[in-house]
PDB file of N, CA and C in Angstrom:
ATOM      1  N   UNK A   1       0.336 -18.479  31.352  1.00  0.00           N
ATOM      2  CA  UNK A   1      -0.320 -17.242  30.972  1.00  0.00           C
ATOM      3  C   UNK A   1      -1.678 -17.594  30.352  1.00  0.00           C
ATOM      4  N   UNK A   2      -2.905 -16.407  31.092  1.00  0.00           N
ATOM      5  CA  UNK A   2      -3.824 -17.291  30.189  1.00  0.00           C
ATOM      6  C   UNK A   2      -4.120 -16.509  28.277  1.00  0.00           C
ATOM      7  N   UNK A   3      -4.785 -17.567  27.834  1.00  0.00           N
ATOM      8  CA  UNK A   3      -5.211 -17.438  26.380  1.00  0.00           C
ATOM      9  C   UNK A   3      -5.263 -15.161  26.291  1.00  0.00           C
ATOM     10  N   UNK A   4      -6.584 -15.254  26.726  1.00  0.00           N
ATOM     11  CA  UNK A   4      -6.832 -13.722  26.987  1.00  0.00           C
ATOM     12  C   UNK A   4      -5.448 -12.473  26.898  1.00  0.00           C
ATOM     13  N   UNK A   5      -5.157 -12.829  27.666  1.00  0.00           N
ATOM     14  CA  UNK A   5      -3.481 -11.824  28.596  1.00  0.00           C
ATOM     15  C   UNK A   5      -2.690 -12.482  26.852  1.00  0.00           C
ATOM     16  N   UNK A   6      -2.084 -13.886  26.598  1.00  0.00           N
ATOM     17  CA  UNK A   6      -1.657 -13.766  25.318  1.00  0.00           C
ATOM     18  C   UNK A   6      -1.891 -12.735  23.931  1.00  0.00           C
ATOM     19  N   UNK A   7      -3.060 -13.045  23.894  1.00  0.00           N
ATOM     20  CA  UNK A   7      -3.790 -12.490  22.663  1.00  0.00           C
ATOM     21  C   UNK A   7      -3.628 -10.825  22.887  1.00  0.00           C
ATOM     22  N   UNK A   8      -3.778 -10.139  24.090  1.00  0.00           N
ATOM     23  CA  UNK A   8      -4.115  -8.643  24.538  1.00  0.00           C
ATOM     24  C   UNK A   8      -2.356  -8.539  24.595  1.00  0.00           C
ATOM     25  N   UNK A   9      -1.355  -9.319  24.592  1.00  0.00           N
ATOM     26  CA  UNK A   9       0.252  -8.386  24.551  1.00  0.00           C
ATOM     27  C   UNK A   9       0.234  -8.675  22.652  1.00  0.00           C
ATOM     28  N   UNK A  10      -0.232  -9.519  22.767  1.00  0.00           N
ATOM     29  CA  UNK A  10       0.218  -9.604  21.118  1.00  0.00           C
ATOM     30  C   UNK A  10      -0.503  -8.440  20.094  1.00  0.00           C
ATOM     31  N   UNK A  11      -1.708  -8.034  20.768  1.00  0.00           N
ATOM     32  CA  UNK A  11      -2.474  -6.857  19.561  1.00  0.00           C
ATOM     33  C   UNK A  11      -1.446  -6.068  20.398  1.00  0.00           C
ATOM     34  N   UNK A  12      -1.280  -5.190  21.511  1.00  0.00           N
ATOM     35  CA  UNK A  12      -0.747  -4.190  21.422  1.00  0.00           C
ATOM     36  C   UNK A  12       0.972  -4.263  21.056  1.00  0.00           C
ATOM     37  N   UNK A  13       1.305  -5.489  21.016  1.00  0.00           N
ATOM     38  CA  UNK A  13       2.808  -5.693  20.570  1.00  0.00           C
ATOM     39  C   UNK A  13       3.012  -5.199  18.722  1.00  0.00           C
ATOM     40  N   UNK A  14       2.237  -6.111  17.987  1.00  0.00           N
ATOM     41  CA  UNK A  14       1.934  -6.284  16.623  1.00  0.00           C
ATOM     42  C   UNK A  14       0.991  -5.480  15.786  1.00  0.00           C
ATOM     43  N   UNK A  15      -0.269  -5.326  16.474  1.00  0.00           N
ATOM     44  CA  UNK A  15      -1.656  -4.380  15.967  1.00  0.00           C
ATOM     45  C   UNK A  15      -1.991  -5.172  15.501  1.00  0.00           C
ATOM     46  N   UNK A  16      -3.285  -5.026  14.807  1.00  0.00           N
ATOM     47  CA  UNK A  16      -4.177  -5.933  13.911  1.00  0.00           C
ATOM     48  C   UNK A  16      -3.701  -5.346  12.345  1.00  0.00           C
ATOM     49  N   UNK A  17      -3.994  -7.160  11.829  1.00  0.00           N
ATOM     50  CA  UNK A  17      -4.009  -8.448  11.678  1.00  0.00           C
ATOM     51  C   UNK A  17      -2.584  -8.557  12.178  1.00  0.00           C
ATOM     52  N   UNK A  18      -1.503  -8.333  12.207  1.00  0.00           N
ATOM     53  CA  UNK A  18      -0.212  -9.020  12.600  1.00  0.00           C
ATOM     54  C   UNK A  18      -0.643 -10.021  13.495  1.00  0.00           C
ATOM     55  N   UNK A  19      -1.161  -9.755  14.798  1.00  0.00           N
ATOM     56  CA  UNK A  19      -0.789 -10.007  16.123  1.00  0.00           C
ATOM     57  C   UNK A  19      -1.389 -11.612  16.127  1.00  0.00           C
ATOM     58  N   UNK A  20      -2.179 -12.167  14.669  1.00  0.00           N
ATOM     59  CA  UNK A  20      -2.368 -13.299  14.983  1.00  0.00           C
ATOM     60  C   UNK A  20      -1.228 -14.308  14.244  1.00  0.00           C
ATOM     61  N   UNK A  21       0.202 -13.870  13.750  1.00  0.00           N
ATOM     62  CA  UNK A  21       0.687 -14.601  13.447  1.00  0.00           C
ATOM     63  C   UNK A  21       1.384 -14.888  14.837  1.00  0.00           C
ATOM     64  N   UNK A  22       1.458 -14.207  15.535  1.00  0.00           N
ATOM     65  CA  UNK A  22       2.372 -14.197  17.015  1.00  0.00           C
ATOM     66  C   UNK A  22       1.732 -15.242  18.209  1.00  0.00           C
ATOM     67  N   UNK A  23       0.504 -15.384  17.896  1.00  0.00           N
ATOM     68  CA  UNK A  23      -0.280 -16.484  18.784  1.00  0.00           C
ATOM     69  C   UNK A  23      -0.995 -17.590  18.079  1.00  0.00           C
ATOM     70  N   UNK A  24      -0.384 -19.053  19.088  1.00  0.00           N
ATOM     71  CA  UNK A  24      -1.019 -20.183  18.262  1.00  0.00           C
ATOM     72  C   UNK A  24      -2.446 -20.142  18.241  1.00  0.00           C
ATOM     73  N   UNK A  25      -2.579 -20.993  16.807  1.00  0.00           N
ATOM     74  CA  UNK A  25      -4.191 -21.137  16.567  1.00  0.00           C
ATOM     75  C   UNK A  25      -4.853 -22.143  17.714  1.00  0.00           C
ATOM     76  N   UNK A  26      -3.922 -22.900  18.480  1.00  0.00           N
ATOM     77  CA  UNK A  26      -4.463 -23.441  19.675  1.00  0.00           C
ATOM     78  C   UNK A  26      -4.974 -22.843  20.943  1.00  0.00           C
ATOM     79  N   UNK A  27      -4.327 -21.427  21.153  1.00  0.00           N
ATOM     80  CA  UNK A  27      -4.704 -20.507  22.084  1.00  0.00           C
ATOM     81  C   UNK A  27      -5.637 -19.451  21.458  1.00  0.00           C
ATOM     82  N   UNK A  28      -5.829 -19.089  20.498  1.00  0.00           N
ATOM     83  CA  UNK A  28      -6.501 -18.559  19.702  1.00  0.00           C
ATOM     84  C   UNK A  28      -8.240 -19.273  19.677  1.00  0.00           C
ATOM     85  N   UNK A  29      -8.131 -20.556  19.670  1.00  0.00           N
ATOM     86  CA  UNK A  29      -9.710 -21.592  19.530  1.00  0.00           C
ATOM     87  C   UNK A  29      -9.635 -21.537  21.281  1.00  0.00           C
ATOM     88  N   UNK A  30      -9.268 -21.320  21.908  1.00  0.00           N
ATOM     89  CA  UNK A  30     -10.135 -21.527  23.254  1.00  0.00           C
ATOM     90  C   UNK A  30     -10.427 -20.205  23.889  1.00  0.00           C
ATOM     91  N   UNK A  31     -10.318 -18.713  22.717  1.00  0.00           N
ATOM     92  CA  UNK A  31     -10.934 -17.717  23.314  1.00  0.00           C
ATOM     93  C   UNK A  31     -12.368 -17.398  22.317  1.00  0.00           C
ATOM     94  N   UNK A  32     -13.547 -17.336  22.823  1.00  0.00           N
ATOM     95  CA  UNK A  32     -14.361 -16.669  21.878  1.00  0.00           C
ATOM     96  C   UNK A  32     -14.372 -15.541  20.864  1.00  0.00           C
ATOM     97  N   UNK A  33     -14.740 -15.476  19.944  1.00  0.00           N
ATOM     98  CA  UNK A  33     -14.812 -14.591  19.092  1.00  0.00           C
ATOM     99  C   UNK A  33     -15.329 -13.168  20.017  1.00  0.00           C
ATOM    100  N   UNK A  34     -16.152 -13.050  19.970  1.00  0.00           N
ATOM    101  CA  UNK A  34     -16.857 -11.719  20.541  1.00  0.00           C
ATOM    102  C   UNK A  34     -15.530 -11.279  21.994  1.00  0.00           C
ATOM    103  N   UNK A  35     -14.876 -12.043  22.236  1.00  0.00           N
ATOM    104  CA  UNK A  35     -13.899 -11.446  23.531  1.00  0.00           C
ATOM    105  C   UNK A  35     -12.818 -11.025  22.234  1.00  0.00           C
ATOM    106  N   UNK A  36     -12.210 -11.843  21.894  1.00  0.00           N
ATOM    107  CA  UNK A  36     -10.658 -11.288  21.133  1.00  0.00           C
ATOM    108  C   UNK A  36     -11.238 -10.218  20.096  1.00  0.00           C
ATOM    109  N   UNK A  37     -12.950  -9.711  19.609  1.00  0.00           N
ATOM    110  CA  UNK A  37     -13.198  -8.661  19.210  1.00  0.00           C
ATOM    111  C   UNK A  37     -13.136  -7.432  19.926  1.00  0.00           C
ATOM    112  N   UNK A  38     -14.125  -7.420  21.479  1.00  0.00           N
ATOM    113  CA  UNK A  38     -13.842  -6.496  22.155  1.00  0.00           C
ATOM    114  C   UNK A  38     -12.260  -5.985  22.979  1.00  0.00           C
ATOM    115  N   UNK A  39     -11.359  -7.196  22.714  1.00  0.00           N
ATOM    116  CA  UNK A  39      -9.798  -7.209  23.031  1.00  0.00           C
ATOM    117  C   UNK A  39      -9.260  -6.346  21.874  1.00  0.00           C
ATOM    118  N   UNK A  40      -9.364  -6.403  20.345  1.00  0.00           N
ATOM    119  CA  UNK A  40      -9.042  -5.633  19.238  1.00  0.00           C
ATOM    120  C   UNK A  40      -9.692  -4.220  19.365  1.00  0.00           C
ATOM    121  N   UNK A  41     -10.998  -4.322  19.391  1.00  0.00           N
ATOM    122  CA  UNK A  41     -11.104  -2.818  19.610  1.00  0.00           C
ATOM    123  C   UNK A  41     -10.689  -1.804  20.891  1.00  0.00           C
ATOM    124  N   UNK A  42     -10.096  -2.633  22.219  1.00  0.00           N
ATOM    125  CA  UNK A  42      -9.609  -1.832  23.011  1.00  0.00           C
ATOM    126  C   UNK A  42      -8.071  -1.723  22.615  1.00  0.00           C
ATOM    127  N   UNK A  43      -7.283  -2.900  22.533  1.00  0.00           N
ATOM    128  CA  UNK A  43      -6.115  -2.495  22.310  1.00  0.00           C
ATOM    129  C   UNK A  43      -5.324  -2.624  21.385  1.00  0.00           C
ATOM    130  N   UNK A  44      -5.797  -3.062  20.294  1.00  0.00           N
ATOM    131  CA  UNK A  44      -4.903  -3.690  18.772  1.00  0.00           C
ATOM    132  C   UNK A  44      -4.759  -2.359  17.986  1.00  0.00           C
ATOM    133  N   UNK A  45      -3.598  -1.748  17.673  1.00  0.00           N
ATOM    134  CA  UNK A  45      -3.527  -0.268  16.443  1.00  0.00           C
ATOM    135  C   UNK A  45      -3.409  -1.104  15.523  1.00  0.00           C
ATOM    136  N   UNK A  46      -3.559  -0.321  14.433  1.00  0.00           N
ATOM    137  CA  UNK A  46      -3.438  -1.591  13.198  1.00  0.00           C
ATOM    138  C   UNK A  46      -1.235  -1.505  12.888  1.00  0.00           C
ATOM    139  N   UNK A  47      -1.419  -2.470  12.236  1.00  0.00           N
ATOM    140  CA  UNK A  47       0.113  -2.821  12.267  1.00  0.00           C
ATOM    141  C   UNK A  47       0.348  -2.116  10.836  1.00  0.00           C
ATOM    142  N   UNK A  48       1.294  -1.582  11.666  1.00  0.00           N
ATOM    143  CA  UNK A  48       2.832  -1.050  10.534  1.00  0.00           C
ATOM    144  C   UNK A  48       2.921  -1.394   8.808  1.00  0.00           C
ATOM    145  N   UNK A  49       2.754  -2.686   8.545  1.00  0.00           N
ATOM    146  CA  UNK A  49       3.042  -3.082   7.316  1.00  0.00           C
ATOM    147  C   UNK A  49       1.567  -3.017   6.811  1.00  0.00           C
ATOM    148  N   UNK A  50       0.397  -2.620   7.077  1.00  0.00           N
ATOM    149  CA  UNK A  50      -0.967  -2.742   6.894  1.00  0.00           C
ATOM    150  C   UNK A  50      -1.133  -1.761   6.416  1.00  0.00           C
ATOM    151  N   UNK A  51      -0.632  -0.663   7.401  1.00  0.00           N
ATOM    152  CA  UNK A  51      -0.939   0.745   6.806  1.00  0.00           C
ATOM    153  C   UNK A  51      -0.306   1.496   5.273  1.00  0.00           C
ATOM    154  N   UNK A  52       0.786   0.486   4.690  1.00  0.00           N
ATOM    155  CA  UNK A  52       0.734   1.038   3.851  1.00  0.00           C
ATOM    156  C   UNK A  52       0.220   0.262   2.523  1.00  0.00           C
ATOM    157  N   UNK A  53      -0.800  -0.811   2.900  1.00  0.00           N
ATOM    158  CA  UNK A  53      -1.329  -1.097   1.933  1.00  0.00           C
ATOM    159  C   UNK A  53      -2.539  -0.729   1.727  1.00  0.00           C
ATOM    160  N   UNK A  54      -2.634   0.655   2.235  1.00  0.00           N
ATOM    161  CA  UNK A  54      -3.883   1.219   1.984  1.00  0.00           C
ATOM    162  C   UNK A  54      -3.759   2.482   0.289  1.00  0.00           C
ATOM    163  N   UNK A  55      -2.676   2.805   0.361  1.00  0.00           N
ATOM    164  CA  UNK A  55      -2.057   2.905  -0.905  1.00  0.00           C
ATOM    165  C   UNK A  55      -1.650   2.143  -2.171  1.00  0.00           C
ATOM    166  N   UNK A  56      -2.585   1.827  -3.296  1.00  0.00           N
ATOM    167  CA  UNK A  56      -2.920   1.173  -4.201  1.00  0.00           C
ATOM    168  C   UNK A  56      -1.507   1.542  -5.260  1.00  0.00           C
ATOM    169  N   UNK A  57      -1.298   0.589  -6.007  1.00  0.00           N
ATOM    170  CA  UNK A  57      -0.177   1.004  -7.442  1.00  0.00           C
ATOM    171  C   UNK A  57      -0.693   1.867  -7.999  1.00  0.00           C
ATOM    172  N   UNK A  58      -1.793   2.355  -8.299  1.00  0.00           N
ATOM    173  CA  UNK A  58      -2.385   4.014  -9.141  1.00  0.00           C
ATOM    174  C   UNK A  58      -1.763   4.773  -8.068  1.00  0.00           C
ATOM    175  N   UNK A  59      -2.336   4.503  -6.404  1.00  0.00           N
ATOM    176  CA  UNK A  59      -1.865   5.846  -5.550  1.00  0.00           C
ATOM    177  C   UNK A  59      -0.821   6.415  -5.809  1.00  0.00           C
ATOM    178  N   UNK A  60       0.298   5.310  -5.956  1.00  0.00           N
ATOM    179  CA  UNK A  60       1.816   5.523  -5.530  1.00  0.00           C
ATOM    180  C   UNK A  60       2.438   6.060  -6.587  1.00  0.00           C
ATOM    181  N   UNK A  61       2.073   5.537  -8.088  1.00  0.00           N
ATOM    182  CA  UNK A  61       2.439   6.553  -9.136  1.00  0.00           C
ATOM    183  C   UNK A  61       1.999   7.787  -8.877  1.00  0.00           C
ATOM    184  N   UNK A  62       0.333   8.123  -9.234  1.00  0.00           N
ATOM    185  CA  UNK A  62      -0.029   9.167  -9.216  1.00  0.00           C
ATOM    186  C   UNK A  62       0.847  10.070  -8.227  1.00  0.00           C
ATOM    187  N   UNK A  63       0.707   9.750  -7.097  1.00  0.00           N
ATOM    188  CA  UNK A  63       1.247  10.637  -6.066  1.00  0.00           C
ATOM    189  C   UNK A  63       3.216  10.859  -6.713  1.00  0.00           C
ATOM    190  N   UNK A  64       3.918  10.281  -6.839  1.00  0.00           N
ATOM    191  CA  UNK A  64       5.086  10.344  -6.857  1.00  0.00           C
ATOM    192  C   UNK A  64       5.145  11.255  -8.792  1.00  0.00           C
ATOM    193  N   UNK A  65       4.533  11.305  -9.410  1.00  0.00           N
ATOM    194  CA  UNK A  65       4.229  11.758 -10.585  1.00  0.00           C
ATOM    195  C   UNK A  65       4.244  13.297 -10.286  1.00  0.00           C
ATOM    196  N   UNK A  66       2.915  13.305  -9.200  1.00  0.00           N
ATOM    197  CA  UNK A  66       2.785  15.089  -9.224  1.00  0.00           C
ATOM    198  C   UNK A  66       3.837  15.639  -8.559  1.00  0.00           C
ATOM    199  N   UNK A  67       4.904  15.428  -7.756  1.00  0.00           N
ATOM    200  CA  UNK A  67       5.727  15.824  -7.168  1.00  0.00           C
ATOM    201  C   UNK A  67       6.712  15.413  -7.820  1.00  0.00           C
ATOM    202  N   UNK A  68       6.585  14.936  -9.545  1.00  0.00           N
ATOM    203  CA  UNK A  68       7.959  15.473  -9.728  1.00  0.00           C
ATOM    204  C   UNK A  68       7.630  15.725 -11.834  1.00  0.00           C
ATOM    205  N   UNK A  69       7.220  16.403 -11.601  1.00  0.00           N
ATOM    206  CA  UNK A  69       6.513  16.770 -13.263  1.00  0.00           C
ATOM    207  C   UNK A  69       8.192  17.280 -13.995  1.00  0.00           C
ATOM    208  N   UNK A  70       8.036  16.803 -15.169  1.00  0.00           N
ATOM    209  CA  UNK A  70       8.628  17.000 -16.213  1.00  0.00           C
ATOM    210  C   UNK A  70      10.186  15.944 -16.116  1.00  0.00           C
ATOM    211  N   UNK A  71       9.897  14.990 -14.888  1.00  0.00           N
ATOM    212  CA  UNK A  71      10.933  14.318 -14.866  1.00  0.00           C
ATOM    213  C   UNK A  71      10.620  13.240 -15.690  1.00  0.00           C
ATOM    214  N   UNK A  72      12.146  12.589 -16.478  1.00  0.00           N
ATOM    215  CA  UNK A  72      11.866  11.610 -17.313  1.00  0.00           C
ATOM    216  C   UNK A  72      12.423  10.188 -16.935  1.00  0.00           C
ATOM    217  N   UNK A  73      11.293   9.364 -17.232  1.00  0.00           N
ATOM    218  CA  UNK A  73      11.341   8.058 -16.338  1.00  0.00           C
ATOM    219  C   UNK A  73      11.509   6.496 -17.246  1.00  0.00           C
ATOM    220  N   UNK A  74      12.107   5.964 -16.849  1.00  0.00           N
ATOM    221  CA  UNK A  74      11.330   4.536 -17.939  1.00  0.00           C
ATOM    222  C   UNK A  74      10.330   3.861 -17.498  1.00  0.00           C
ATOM    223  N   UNK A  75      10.347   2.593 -18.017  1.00  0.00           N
ATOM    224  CA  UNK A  75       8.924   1.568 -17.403  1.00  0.00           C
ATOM    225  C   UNK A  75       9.496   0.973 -16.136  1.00  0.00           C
ATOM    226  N   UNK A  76      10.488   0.440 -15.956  1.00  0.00           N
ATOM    227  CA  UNK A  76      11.428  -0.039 -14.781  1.00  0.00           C
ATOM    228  C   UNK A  76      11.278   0.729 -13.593  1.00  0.00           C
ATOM    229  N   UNK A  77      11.373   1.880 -13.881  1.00  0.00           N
ATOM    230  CA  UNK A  77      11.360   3.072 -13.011  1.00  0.00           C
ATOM    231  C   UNK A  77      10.402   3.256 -12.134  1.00  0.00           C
ATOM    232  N   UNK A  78       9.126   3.324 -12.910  1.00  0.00           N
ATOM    233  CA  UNK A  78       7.718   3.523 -12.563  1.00  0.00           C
ATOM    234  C   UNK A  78       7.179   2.025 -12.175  1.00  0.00           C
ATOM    235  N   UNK A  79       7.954   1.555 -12.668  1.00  0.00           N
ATOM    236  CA  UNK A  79       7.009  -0.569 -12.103  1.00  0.00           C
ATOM    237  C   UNK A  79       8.140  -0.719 -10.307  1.00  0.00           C
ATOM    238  N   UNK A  80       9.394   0.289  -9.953  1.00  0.00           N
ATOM    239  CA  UNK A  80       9.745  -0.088  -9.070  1.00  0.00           C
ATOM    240  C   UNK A  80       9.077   1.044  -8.276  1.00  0.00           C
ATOM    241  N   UNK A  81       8.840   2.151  -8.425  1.00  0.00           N
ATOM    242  CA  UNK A  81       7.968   3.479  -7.806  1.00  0.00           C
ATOM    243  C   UNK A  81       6.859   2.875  -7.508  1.00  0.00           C
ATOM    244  N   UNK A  82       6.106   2.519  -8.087  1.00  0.00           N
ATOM    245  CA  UNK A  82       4.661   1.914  -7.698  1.00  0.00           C
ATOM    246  C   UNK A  82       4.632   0.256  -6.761  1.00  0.00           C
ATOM    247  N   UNK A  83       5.919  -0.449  -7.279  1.00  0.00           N
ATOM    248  CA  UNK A  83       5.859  -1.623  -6.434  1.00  0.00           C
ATOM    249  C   UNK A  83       4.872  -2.449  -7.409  1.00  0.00           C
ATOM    250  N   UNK A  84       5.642  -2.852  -8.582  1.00  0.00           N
ATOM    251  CA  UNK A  84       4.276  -3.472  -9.790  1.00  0.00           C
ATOM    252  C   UNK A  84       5.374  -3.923 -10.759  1.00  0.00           C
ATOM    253  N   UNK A  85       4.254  -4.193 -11.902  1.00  0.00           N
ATOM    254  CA  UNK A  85       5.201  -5.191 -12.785  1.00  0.00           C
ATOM    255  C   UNK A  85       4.902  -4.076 -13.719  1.00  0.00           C
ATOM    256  N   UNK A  86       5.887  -4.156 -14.951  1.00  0.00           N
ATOM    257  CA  UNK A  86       6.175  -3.333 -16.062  1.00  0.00           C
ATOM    258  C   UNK A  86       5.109  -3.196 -17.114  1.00  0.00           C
ATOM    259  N   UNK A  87       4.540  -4.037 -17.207  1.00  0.00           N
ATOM    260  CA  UNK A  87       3.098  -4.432 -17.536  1.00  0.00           C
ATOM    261  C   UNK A  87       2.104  -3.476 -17.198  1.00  0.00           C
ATOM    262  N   UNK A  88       1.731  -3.938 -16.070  1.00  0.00           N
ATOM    263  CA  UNK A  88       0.889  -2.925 -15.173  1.00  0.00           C
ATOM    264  C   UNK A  88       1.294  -0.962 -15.985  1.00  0.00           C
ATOM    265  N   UNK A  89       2.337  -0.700 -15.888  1.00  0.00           N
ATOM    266  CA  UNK A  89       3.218   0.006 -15.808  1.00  0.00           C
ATOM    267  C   UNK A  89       2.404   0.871 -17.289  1.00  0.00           C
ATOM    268  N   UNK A  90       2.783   0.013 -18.362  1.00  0.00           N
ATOM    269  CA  UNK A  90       3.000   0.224 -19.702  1.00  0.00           C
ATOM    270  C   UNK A  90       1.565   0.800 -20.062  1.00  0.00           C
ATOM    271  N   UNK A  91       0.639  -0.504 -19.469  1.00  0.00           N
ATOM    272  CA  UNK A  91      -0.728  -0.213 -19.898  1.00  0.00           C
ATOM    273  C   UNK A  91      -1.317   1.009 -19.068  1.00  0.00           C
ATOM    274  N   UNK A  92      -0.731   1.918 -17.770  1.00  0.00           N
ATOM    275  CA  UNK A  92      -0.883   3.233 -17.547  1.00  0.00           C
ATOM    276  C   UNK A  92      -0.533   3.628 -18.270  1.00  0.00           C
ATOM    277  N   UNK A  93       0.441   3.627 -18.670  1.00  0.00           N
ATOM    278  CA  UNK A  93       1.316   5.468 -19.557  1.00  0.00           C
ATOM    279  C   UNK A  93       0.048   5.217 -21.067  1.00  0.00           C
ATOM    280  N   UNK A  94      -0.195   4.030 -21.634  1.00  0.00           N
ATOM    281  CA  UNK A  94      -1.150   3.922 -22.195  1.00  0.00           C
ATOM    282  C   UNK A  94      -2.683   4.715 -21.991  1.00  0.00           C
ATOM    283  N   UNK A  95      -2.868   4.265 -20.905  1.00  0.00           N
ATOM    284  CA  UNK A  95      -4.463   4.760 -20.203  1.00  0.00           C
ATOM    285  C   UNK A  95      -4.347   6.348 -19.761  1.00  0.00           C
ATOM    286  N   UNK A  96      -3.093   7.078 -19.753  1.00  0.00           N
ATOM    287  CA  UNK A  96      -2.634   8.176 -19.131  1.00  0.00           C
ATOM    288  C   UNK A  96      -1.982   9.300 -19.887  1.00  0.00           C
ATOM    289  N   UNK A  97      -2.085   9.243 -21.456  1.00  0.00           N
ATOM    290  CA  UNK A  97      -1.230   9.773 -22.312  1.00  0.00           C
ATOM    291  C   UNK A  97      -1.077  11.381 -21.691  1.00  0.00           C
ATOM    292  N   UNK A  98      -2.095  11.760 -20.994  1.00  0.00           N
ATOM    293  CA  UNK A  98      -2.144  13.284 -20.372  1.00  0.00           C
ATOM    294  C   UNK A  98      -0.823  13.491 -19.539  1.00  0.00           C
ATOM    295  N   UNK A  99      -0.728  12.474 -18.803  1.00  0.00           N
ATOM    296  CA  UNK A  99       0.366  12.174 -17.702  1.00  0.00           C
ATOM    297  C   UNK A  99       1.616  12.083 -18.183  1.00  0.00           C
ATOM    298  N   UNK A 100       2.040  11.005 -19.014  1.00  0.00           N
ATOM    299  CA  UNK A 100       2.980  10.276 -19.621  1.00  0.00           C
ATOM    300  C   UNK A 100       3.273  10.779 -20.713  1.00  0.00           C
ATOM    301  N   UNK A 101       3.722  11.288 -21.106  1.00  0.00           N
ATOM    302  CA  UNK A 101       4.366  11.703 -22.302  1.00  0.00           C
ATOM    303  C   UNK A 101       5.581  10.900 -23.272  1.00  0.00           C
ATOM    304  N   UNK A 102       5.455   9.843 -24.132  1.00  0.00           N
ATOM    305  CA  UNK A 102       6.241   9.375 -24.541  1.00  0.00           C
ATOM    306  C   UNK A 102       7.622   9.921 -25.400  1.00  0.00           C
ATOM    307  N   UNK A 103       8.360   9.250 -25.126  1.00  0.00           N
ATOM    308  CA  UNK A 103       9.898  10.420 -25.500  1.00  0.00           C
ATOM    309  C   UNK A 103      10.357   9.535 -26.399  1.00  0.00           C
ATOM    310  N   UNK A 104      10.995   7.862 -26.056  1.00  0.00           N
ATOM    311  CA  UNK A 104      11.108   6.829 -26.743  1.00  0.00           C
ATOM    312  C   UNK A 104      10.206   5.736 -26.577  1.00  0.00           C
ATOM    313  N   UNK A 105      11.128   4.525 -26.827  1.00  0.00           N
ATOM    314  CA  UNK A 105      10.271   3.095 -26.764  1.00  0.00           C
ATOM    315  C   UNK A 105      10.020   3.278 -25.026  1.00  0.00           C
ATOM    316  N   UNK A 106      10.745   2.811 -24.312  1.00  0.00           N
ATOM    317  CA  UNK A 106      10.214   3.006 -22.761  1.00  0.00           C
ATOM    318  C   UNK A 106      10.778   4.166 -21.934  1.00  0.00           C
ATOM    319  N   UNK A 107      11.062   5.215 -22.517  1.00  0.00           N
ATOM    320  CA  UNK A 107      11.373   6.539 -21.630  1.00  0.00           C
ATOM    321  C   UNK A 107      10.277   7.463 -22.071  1.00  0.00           C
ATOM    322  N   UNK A 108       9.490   8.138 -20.698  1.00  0.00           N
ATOM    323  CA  UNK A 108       8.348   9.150 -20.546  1.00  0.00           C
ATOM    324  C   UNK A 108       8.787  10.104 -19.798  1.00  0.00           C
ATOM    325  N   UNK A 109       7.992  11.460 -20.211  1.00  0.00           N
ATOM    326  CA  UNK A 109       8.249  12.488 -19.370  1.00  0.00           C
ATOM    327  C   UNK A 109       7.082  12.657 -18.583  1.00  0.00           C
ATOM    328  N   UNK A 110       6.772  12.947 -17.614  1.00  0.00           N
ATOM    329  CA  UNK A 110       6.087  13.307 -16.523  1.00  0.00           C
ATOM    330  C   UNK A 110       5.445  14.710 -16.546  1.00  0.00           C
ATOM    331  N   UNK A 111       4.075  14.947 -17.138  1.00  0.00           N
ATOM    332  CA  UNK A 111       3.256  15.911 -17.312  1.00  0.00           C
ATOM    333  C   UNK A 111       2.249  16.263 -16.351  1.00  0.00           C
ATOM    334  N   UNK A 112       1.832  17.358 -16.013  1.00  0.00           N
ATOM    335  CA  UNK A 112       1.092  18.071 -15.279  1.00  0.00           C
ATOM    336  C   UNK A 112      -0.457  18.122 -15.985  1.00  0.00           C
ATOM    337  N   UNK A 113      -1.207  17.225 -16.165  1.00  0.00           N
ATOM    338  CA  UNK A 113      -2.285  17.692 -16.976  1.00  0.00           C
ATOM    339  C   UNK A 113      -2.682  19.184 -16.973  1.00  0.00           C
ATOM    340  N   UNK A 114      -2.943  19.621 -15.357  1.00  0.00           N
ATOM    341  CA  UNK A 114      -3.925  20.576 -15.180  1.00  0.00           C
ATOM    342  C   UNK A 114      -3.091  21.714 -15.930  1.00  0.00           C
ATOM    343  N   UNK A 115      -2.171  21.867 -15.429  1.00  0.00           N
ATOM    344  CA  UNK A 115      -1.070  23.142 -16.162  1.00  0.00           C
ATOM    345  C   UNK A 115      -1.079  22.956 -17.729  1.00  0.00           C
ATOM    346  N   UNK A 116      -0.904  21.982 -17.778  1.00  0.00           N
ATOM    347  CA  UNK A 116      -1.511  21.522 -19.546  1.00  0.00           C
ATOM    348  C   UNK A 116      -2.410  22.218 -20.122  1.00  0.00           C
ATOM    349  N   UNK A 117      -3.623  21.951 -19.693  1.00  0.00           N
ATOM    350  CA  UNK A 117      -4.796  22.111 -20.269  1.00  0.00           C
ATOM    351  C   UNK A 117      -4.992  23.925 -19.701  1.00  0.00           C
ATOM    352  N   UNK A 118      -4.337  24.585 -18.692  1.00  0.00           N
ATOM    353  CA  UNK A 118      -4.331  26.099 -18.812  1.00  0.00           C
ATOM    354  C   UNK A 118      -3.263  27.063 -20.117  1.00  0.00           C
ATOM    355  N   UNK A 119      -2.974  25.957 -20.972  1.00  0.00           N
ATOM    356  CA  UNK A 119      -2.122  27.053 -21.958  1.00  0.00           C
ATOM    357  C   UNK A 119      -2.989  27.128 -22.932  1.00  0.00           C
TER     358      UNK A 119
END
């Protein structure tokens, strides 16, 4: 099979970046750059596990926060919701007191700023 035909089942198999763990770096050095570019932009989607690292640890709280206000959470909770360490975690509800509402040592309730700030 040549180099080319490799590289073009593997983007549309994998998408980009995956598709270069699927082909050796030996078949990989005997195609030019500018070809396996115009090969990515015709047929590589981006891969599966890529797309959701376009969602940051702020995204994934924030987002999972507003859809569920007044629920009460610990640090564990929110460091496995976001995909982060407890740390990370702590020093939000810190940076976020609008958000976070402290109840105990690591249990918070989940506040709505905007509805907040209309009473």
């Amino acid at each position: 099979m040549k180099p080319e035909q490799m590289i073009k089942e593997a983007m549309i198999e994998h998408g980009s970046p995956n598709w270069v763990a699927y082909v050796p770096s030996s078949v990989r050095k005997q195609v030019p750059a500018d070809v396996i570019a115009d090969l990515r932009k015709s047929f590589a989607g981006v891969s599966e596990s890529v797309a959701n690292r376009r969602d940051t640890k702020h995204d994934l709280i924030d987002r999972w926060c507003l859809e569920n206000v007044f629920a009460i959470v610990t640090l564990a909770d929110l460091a496995q919701i976001g995909n982060c360490s407890k740390e990370f975690v702590r020093q939000k509800t810190i940076d976020r007191p609008d958000i976070f509402r402290r109840l105990s040592r690591s249990s918070y309730e989940i506040r709505d700023p905007k509805a907040d700030r209309g009473r």
